[in-house]
PDB file of N, CA and C in Angstrom:
ATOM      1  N   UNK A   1     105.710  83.103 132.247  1.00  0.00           N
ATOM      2  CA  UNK A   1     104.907  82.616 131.149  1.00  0.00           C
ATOM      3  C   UNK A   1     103.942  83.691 130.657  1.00  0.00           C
ATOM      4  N   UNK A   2     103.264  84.213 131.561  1.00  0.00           N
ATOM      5  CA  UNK A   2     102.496  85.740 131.048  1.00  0.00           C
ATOM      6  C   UNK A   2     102.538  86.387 130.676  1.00  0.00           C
ATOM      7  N   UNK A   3     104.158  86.844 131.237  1.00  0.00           N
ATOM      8  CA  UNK A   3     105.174  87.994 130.118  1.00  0.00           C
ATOM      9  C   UNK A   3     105.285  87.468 129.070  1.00  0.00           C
ATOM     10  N   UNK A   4     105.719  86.776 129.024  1.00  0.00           N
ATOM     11  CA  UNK A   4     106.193  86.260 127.307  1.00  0.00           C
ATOM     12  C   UNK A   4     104.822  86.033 126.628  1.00  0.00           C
ATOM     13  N   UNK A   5     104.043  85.467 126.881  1.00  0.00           N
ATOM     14  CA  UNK A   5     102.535  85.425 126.428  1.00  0.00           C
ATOM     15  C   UNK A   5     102.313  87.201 125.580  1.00  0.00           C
ATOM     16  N   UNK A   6     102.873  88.031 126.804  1.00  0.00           N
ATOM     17  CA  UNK A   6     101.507  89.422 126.628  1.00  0.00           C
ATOM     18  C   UNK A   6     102.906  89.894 125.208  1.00  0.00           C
ATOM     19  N   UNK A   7     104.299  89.500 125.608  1.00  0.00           N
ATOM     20  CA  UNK A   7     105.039  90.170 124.355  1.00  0.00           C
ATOM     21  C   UNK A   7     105.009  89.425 123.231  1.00  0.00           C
ATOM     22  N   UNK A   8     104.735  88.400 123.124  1.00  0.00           N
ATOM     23  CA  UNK A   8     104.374  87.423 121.986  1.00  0.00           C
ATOM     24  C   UNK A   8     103.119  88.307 121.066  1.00  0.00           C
ATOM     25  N   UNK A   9     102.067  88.408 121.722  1.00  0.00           N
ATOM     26  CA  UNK A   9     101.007  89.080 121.364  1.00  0.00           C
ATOM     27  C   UNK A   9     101.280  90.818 120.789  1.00  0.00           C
ATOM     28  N   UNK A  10     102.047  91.701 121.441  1.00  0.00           N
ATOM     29  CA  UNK A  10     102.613  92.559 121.117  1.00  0.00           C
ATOM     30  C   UNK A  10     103.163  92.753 120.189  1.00  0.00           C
ATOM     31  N   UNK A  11     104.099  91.786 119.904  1.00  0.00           N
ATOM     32  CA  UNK A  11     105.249  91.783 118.356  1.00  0.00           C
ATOM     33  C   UNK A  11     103.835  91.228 116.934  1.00  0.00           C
ATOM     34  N   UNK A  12     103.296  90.431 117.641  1.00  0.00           N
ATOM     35  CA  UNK A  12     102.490  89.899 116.466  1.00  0.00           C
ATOM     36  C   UNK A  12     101.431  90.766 116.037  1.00  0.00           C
ATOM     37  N   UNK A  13     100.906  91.768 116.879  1.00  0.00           N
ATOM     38  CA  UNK A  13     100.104  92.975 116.781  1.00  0.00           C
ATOM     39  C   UNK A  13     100.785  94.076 115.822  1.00  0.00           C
ATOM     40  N   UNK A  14     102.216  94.137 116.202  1.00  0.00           N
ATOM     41  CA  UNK A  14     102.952  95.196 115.342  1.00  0.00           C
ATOM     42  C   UNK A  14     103.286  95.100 113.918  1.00  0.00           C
ATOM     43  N   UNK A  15     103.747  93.383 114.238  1.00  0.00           N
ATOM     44  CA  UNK A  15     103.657  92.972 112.790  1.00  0.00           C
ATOM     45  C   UNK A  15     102.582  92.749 111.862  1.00  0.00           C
ATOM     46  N   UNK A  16     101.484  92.928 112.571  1.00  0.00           N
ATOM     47  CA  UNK A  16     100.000  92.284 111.556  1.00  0.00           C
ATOM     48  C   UNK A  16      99.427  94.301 111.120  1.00  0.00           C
ATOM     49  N   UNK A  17     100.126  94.624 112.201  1.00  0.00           N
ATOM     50  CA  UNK A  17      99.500  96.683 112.014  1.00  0.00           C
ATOM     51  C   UNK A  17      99.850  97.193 110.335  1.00  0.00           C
ATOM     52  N   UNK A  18     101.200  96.928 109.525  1.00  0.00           N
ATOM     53  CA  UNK A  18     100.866  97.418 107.975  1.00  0.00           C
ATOM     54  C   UNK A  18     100.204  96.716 107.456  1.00  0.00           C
ATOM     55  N   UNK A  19     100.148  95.314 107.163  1.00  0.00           N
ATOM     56  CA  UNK A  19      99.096  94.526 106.341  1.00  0.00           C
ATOM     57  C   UNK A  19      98.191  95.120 106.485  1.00  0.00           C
ATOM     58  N   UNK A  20      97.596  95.412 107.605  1.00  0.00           N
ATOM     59  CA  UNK A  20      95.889  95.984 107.820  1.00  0.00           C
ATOM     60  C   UNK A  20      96.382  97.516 107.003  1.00  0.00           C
ATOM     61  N   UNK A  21      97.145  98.054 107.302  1.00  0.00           N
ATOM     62  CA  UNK A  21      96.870  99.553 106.753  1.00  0.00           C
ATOM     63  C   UNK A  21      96.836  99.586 104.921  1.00  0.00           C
ATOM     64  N   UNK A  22      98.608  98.573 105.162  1.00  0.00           N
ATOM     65  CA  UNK A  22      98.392  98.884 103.319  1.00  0.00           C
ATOM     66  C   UNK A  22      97.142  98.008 102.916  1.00  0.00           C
ATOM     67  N   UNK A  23      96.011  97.442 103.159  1.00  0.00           N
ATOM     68  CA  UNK A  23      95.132  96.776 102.352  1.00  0.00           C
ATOM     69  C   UNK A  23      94.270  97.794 101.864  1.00  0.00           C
ATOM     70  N   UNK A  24      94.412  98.959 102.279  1.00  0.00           N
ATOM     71  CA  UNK A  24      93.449 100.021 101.888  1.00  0.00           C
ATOM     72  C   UNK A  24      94.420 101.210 101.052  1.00  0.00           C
ATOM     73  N   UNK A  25      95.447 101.258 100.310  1.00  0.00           N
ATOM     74  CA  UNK A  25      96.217 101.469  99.594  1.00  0.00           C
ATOM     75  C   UNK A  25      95.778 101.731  98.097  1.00  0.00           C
ATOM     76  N   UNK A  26      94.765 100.877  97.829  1.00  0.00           N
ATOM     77  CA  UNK A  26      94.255 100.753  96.092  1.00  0.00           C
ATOM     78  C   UNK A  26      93.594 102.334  95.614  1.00  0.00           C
ATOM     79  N   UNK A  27      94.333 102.367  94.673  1.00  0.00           N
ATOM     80  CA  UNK A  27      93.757 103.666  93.430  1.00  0.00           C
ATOM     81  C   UNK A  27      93.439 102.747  92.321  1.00  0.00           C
ATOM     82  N   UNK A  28      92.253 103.348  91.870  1.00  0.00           N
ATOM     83  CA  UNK A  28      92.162 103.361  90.294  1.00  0.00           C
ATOM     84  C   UNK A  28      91.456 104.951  89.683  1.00  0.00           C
ATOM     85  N   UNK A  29      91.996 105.247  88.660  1.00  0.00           N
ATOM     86  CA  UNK A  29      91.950 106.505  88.431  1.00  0.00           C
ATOM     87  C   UNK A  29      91.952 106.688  86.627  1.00  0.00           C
ATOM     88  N   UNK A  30      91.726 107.471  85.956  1.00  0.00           N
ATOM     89  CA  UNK A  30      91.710 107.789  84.634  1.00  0.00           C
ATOM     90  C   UNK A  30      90.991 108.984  83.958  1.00  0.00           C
ATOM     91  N   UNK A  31      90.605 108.876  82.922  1.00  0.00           N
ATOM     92  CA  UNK A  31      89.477 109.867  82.393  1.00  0.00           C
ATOM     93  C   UNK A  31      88.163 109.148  82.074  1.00  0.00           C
ATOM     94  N   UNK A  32      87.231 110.368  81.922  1.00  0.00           N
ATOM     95  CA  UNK A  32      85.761 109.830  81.328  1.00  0.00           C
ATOM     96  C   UNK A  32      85.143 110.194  80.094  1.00  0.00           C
ATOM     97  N   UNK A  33      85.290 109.545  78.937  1.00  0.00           N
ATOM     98  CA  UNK A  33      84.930 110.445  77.998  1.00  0.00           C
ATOM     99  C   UNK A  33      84.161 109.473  77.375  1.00  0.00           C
ATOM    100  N   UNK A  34      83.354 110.364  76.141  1.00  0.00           N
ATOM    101  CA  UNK A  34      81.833 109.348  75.490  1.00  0.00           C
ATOM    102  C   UNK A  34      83.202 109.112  74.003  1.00  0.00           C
ATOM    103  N   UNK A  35      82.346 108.073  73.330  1.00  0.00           N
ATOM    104  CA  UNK A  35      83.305 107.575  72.110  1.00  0.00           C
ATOM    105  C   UNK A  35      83.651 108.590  70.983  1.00  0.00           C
ATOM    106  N   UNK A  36      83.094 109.666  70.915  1.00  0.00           N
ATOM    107  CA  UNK A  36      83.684 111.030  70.247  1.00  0.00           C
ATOM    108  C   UNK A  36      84.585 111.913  70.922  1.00  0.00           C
ATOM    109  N   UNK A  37      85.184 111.654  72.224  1.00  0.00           N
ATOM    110  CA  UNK A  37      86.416 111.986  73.060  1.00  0.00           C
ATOM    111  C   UNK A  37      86.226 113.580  73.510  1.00  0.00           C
ATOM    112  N   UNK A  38      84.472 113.708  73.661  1.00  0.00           N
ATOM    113  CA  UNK A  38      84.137 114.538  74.552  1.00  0.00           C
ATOM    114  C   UNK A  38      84.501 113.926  76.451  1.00  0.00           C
ATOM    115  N   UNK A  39      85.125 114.610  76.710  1.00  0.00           N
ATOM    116  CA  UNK A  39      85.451 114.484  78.259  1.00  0.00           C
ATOM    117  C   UNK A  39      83.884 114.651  79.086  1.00  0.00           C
ATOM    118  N   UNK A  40      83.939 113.965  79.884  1.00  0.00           N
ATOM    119  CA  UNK A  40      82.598 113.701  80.921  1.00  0.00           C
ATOM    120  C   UNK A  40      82.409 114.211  82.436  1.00  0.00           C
ATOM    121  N   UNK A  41      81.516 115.626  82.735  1.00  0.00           N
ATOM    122  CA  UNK A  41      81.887 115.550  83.851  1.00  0.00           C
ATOM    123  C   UNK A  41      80.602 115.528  84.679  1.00  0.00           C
ATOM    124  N   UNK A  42      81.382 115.431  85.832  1.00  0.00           N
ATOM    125  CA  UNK A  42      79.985 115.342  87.257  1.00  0.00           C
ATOM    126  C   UNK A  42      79.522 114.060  87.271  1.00  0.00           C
ATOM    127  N   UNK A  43      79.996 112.845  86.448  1.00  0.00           N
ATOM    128  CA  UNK A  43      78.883 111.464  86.030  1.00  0.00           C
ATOM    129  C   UNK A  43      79.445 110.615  87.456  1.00  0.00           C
ATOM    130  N   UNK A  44      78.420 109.953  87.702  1.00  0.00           N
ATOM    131  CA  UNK A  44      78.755 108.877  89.048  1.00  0.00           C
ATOM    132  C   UNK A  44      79.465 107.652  88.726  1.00  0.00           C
ATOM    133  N   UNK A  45      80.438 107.905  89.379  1.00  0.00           N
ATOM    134  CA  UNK A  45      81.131 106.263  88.961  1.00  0.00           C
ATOM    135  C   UNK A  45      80.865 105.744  90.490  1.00  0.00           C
ATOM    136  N   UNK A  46      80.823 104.233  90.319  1.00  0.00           N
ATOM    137  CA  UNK A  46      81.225 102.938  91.625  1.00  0.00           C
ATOM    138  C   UNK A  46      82.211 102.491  91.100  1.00  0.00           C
ATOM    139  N   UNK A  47      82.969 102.351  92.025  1.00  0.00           N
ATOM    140  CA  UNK A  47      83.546 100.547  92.152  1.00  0.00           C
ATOM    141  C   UNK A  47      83.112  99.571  93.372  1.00  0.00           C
ATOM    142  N   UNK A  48      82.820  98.287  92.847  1.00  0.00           N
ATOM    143  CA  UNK A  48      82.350  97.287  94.053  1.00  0.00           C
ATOM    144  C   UNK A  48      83.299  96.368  94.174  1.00  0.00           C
ATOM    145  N   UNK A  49      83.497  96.278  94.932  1.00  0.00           N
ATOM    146  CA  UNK A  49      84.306  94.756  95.119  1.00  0.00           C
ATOM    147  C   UNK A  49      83.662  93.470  95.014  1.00  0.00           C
ATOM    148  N   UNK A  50      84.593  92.844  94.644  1.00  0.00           N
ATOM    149  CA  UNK A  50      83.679  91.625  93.966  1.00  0.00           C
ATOM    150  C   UNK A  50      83.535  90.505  95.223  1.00  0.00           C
ATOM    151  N   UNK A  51      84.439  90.557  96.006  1.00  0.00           N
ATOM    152  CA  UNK A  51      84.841  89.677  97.571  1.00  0.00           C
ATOM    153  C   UNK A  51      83.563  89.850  98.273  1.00  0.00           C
ATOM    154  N   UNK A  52      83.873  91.549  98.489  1.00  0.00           N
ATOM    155  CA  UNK A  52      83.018  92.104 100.048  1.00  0.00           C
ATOM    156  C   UNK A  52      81.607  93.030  99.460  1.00  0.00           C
ATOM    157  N   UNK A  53      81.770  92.884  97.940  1.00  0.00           N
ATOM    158  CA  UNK A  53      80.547  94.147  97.766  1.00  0.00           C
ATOM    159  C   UNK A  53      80.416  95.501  98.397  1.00  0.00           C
ATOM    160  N   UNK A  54      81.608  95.563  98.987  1.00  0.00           N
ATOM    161  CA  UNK A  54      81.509  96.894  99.625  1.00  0.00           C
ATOM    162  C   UNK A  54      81.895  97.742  98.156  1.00  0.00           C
ATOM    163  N   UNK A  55      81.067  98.967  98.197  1.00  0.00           N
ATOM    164  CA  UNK A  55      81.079 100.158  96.998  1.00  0.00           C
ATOM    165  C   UNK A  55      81.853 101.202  97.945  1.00  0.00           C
ATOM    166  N   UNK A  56      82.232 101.803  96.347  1.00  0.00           N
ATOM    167  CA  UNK A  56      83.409 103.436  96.382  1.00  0.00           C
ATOM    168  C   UNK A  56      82.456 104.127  95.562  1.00  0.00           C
ATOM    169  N   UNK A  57      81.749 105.240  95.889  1.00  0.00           N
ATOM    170  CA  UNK A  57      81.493 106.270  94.728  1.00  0.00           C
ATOM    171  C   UNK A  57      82.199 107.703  94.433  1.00  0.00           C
ATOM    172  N   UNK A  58      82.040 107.802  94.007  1.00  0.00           N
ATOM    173  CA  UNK A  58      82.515 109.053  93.536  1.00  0.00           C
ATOM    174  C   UNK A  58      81.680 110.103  92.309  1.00  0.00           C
ATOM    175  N   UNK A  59      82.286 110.872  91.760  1.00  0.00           N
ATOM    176  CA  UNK A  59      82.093 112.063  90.329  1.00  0.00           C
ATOM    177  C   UNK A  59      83.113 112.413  89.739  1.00  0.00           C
ATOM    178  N   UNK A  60      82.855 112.141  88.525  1.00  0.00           N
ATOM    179  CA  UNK A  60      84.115 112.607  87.767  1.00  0.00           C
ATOM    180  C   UNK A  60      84.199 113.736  87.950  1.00  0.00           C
ATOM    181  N   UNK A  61      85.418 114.757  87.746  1.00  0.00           N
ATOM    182  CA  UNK A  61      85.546 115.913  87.628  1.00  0.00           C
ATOM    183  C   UNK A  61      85.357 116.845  86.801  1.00  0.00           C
ATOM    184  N   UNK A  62      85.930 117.996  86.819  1.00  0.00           N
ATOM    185  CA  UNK A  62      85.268 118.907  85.906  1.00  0.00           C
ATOM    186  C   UNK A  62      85.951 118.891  84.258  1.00  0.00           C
ATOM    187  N   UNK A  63      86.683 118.387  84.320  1.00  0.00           N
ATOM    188  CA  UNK A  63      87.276 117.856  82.852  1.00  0.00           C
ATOM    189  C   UNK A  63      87.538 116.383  82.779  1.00  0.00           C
ATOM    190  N   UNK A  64      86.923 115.522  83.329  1.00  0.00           N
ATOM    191  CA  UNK A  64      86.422 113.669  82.914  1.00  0.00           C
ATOM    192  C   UNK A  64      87.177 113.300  84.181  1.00  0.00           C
ATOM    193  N   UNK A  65      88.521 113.847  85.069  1.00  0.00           N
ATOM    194  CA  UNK A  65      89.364 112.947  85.672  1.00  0.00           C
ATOM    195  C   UNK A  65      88.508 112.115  86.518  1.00  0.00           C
ATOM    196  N   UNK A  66      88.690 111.086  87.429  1.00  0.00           N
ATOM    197  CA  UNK A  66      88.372 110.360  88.438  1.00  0.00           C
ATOM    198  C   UNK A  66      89.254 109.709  88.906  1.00  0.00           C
ATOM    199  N   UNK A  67      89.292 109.708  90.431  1.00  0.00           N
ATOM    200  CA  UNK A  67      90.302 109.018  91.226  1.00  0.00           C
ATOM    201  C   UNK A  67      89.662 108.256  92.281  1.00  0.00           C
ATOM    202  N   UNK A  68      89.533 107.058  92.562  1.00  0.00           N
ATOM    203  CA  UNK A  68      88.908 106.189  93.632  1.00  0.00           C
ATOM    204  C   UNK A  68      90.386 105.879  94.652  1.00  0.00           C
ATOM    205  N   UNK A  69      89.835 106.406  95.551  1.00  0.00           N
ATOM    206  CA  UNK A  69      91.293 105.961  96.963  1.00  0.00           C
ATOM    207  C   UNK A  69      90.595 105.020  97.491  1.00  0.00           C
ATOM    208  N   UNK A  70      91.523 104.672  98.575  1.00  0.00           N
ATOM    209  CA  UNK A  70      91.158 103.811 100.043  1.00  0.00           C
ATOM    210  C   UNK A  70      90.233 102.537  99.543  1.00  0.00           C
ATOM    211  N   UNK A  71      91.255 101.897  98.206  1.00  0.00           N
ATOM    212  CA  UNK A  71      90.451 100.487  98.104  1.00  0.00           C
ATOM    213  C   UNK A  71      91.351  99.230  98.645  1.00  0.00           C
ATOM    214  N   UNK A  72      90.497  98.707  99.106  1.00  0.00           N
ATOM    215  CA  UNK A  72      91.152  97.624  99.411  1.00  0.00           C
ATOM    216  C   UNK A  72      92.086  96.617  98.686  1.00  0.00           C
ATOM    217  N   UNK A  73      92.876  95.924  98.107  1.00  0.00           N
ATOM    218  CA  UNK A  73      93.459  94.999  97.337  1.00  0.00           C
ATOM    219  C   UNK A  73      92.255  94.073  97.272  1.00  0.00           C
ATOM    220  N   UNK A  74      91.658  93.780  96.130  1.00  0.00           N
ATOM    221  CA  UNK A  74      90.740  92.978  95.226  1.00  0.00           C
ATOM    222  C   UNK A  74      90.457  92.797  94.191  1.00  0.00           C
ATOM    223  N   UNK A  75      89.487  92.479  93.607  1.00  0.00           N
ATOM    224  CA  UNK A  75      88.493  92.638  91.963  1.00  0.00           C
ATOM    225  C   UNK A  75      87.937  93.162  92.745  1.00  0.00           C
ATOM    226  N   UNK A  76      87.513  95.025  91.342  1.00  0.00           N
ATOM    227  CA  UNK A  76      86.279  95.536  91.666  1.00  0.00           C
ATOM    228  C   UNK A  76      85.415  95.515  89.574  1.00  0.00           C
ATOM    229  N   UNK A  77      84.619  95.505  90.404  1.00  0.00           N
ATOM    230  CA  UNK A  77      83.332  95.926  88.894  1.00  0.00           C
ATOM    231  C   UNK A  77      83.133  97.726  88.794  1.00  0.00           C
ATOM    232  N   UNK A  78      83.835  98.208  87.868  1.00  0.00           N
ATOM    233  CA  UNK A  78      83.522  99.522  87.875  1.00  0.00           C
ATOM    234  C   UNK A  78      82.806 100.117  87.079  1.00  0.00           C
ATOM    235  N   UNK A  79      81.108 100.631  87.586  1.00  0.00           N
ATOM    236  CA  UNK A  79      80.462 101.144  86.515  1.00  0.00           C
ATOM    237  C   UNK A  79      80.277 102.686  86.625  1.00  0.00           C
ATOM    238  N   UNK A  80      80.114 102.918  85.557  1.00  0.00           N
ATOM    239  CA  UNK A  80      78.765 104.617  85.201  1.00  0.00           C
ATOM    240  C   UNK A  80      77.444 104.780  84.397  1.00  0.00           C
ATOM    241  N   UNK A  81      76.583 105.075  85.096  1.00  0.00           N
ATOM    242  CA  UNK A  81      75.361 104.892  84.054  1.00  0.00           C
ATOM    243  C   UNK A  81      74.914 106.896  84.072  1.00  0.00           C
ATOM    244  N   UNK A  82      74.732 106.773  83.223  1.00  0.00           N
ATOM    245  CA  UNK A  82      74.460 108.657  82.685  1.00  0.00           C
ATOM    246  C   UNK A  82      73.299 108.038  81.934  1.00  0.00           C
ATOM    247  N   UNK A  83      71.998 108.710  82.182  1.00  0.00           N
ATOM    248  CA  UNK A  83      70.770 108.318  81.542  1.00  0.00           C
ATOM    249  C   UNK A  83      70.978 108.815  80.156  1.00  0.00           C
ATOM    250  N   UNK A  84      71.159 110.158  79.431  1.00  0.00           N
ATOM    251  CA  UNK A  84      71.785 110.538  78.037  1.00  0.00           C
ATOM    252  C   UNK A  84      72.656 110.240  77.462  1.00  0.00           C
ATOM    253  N   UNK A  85      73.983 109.424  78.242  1.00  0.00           N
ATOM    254  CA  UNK A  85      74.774 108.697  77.172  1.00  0.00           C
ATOM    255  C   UNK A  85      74.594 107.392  76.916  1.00  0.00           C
ATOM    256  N   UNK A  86      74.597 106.321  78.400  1.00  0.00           N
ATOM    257  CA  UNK A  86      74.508 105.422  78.319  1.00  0.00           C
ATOM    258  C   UNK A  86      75.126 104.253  79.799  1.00  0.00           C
ATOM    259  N   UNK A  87      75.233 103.336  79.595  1.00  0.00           N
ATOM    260  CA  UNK A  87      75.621 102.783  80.644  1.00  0.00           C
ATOM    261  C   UNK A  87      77.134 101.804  80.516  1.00  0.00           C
ATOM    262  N   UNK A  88      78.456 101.740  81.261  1.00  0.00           N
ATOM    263  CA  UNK A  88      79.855 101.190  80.963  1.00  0.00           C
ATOM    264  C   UNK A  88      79.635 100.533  82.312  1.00  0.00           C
ATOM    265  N   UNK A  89      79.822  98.998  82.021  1.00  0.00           N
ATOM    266  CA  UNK A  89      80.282  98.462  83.315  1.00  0.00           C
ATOM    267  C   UNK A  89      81.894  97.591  82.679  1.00  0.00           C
ATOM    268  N   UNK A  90      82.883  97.965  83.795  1.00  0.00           N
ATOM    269  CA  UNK A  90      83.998  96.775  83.209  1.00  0.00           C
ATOM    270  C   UNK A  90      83.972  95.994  84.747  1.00  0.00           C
ATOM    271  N   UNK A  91      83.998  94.736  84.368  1.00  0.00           N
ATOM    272  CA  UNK A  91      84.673  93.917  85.152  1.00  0.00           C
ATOM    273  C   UNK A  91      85.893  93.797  85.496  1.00  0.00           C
ATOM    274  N   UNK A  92      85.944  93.095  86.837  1.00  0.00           N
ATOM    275  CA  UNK A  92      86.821  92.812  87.225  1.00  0.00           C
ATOM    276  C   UNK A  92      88.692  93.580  86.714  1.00  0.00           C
ATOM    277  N   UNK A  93      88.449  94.774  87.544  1.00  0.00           N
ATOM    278  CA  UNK A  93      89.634  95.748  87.443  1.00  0.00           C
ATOM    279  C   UNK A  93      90.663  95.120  89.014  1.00  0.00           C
ATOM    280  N   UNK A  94      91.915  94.834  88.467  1.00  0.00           N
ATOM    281  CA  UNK A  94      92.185  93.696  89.523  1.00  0.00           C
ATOM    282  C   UNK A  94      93.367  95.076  90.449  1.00  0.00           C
ATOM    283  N   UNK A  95      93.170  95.161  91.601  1.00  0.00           N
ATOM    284  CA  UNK A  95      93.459  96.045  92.924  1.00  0.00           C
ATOM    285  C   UNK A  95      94.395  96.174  93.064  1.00  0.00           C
ATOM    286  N   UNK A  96      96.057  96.317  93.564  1.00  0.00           N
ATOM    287  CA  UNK A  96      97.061  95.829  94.516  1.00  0.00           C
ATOM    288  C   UNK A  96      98.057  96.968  95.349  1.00  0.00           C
ATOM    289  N   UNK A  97      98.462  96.427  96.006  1.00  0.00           N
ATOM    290  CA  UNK A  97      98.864  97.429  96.782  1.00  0.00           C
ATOM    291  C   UNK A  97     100.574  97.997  96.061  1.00  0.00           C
ATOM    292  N   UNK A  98     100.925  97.365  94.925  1.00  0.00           N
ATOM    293  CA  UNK A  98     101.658  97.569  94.216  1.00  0.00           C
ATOM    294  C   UNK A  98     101.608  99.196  93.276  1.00  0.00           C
ATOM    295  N   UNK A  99     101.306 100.065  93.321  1.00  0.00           N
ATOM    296  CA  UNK A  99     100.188 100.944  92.178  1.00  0.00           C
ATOM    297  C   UNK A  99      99.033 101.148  92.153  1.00  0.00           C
ATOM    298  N   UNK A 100      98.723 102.121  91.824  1.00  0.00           N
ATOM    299  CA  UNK A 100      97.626 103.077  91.068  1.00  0.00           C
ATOM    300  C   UNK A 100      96.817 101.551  89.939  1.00  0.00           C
ATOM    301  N   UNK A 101      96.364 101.912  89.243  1.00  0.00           N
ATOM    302  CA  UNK A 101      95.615 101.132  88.335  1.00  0.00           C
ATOM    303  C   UNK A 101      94.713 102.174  87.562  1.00  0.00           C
ATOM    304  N   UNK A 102      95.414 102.401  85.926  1.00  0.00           N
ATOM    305  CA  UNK A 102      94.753 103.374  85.112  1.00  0.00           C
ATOM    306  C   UNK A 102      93.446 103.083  84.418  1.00  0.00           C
ATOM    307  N   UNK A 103      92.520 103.353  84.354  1.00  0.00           N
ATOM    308  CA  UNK A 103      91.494 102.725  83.076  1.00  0.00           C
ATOM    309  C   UNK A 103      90.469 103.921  83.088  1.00  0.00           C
ATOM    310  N   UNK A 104      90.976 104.226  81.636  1.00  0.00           N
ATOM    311  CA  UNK A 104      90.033 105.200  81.019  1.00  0.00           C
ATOM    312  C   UNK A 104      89.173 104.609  80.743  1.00  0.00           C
ATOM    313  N   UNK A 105      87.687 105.004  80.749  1.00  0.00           N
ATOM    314  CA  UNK A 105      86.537 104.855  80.447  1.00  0.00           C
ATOM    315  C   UNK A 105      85.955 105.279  79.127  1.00  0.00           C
ATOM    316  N   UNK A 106      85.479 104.857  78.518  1.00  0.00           N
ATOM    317  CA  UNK A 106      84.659 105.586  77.237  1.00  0.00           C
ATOM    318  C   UNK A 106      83.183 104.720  77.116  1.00  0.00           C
ATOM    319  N   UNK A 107      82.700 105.904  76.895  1.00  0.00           N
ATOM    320  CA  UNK A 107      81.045 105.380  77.220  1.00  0.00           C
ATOM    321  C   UNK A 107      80.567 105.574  75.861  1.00  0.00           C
ATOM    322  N   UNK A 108      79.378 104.725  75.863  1.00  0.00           N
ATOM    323  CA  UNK A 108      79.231 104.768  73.848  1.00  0.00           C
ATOM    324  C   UNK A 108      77.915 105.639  74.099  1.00  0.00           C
ATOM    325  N   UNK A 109      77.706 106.090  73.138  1.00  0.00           N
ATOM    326  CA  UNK A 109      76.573 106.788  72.847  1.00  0.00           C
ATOM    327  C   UNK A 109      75.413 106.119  71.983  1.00  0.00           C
ATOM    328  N   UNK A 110      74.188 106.663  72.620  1.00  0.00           N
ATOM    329  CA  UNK A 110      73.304 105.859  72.406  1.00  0.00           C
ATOM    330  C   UNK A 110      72.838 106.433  70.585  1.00  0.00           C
TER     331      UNK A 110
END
């Protein structure tokens, strides 16, 4: 009965081991540019999750790109606030372990 107990537990450990890995699978990624399609760089982006509130930060790069890894499958709220341009929050950018997830940003000018 113990044996089978401890391999019961074993198989169900092995099988539950990708779910846990791929849940941290999520990209979202794009460019950053203000509404005259100047590209944006160095600006702080988050994403939060809307579940766990756990935040991703990052900086755009040196020509607008941004790439957020290691998100979990959820809704996140993804903002940037740049005190000289302005502030972009989008809601609910929906996660999956299916793909990447593109969304360019454009920030308006004040």
């Amino acid at each position: 009965m113990l044996c089978a107990m401890r391999t019961f537990l074993t198989i169900a450990t092995l099988l539950a081991a990708p779910a846990a890995f791929s849940q941290s699978n999520g990209v979202i990624f794009g460019l950053l540019s203000d509404n005259v399609a100047h590209l944006v760089a160095s600006a702080p982006i988050e994403a939060k999750n809307v579940d766990t509130g756990a935040t991703f930060k990052i900086e755009s790069g040196a020509t607008g790109e941004y790439r957020i890894t290691g998100l979990p499958a959820g809704d996140y709220i993804l903002t940037v606030s740049i005190n000289t341009i302005g502030n972009f929050a989008q809601p609910k950018l929906k996660v999956t372990d299916a793909g990447p997830v593109r969304f360019d940003i454009i920030l308006p000018l004040p």
